[in-house]
C-alpha atoms as a PDB file:
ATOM      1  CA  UNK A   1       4.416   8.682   3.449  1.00  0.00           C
ATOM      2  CA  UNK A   2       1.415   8.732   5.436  1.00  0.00           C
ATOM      3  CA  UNK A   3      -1.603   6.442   5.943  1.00  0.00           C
ATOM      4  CA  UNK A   4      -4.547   6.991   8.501  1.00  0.00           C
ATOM      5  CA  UNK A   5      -4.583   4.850  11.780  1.00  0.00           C
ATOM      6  CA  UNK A   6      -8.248   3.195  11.868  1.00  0.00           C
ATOM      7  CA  UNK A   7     -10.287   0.601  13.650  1.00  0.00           C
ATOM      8  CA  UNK A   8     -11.451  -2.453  11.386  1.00  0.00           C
ATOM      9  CA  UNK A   9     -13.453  -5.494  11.874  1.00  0.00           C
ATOM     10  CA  UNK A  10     -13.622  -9.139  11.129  1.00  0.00           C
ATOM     11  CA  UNK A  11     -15.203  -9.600   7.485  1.00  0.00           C
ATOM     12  CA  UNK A  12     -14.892  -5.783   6.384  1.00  0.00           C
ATOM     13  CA  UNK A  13     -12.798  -4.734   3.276  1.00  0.00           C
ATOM     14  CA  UNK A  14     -10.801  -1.886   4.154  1.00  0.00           C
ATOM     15  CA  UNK A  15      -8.623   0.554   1.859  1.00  0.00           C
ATOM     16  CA  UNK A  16      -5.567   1.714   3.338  1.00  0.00           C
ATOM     17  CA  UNK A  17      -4.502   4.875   1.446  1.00  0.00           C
ATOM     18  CA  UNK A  18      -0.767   5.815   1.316  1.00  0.00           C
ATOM     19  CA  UNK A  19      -0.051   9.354  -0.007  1.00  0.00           C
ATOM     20  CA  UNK A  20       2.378  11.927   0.378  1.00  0.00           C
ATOM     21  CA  UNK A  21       2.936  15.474   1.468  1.00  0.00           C
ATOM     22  CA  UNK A  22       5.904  16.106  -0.108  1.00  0.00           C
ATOM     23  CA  UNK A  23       6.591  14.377  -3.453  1.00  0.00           C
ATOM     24  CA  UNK A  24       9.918  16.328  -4.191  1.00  0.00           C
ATOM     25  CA  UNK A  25      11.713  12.821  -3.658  1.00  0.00           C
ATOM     26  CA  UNK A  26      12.865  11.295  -7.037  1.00  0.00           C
ATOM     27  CA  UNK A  27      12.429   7.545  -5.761  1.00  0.00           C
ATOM     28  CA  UNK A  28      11.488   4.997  -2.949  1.00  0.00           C
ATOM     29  CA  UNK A  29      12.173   1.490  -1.903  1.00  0.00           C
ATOM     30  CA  UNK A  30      10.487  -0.661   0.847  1.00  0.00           C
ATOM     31  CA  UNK A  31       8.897  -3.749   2.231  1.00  0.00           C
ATOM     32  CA  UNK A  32       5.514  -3.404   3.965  1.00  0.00           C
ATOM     33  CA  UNK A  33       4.776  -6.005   6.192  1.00  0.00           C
ATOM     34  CA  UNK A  34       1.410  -6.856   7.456  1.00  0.00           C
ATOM     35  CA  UNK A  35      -0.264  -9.801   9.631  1.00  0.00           C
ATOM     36  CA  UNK A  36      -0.761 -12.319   6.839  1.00  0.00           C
ATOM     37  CA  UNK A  37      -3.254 -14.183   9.720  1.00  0.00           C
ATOM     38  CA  UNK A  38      -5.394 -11.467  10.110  1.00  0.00           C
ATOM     39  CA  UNK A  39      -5.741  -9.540   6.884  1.00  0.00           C
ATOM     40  CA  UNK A  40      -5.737 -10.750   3.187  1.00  0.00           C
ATOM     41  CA  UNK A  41      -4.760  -8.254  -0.048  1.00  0.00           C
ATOM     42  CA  UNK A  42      -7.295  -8.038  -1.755  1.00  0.00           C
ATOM     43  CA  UNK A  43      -6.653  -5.295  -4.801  1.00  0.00           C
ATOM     44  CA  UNK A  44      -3.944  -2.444  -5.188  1.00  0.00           C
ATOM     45  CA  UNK A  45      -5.251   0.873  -6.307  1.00  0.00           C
ATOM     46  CA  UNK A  46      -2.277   2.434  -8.108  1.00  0.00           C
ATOM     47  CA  UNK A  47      -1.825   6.346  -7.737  1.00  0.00           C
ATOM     48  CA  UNK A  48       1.609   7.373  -8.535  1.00  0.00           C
ATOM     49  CA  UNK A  49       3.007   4.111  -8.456  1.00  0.00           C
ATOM     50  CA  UNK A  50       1.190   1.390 -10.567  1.00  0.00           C
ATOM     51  CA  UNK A  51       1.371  -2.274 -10.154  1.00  0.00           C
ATOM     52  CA  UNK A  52       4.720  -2.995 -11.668  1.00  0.00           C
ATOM     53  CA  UNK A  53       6.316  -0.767  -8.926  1.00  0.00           C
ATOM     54  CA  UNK A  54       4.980  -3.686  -6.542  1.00  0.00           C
ATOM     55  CA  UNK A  55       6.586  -7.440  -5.829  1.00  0.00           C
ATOM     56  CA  UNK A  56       3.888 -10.078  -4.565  1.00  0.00           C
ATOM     57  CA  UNK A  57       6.262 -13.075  -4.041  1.00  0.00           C
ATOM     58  CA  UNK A  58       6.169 -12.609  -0.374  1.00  0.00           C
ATOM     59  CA  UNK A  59       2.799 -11.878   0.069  1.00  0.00           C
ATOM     60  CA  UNK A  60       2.186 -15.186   1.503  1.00  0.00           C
ATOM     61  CA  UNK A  61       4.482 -14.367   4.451  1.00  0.00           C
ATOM     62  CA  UNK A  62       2.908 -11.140   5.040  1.00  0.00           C
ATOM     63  CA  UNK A  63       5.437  -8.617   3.110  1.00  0.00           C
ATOM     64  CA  UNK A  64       4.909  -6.293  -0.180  1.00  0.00           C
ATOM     65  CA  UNK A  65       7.861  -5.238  -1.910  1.00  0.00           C
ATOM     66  CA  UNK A  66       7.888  -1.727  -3.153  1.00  0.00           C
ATOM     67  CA  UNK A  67       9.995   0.448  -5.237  1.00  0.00           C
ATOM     68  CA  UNK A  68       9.652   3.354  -7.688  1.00  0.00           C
ATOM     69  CA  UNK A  69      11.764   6.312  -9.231  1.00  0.00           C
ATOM     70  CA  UNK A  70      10.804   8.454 -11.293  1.00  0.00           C
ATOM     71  CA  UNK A  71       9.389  12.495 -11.625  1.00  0.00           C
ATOM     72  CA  UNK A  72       6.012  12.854  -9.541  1.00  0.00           C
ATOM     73  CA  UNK A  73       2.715  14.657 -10.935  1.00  0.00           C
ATOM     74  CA  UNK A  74       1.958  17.626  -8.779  1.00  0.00           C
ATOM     75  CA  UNK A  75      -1.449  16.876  -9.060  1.00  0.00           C
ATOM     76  CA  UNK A  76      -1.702  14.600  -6.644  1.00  0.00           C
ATOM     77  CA  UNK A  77      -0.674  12.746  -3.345  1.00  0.00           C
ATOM     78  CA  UNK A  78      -1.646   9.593  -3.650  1.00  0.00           C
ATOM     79  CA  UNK A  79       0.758   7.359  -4.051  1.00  0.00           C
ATOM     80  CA  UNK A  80      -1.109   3.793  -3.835  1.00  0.00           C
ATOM     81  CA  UNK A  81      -3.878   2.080  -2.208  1.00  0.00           C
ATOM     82  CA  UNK A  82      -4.306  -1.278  -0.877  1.00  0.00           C
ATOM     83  CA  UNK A  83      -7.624  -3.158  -0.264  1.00  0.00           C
ATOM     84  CA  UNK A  84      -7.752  -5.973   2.766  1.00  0.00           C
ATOM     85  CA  UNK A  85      -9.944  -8.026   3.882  1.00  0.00           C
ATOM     86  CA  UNK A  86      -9.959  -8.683   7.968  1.00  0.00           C
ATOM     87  CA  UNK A  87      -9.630 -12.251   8.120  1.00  0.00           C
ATOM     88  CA  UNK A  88      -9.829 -12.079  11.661  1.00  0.00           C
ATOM     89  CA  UNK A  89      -9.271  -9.265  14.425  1.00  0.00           C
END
């Protein structure tokens, strides 16, 4: 999984892409936590995994629940996006 390393700032809505090289793997589970002070989730962009692939119950603590199985499309890499807002930086 891979997502590009960038410089943000306070106000600006920012789109972190997470796709994949190699999407021979039949599943994934995680939790992505993120500085719940500093950046607010805006909107998820679904790619490969869709919104019901994602848990929001502790978003209010910073974390993002993530898990999906299933056979990927070889048509793309994308796996997800997710839109933040920079609360402060």
């Amino acid at each position: 999984m891979v997502a590009d390393d960038r410089t943000i700032q306070l106000g600006e809505l920012v789109t972190v892409d997470f796709n994949a090289d190699d999407l021979s793997v039949l599943g994934y589970q995680f939790t992505l936590n993120f500085d719940h002070t500093a950046l607010e989730l805006v909107e998820l962009l679904p790619g490969l995994a869709k919104e019901e692939n994602f848990g929001f119950t502790l978003i209010d603590k910073g974390a993002i629940t993530a898990s999906w199985n299933g056979v990927a499309e070889k048509s793309s890499n994308k796996l997800f996006s997710l839109v933040f807002r920079v609360e402060s930086a």
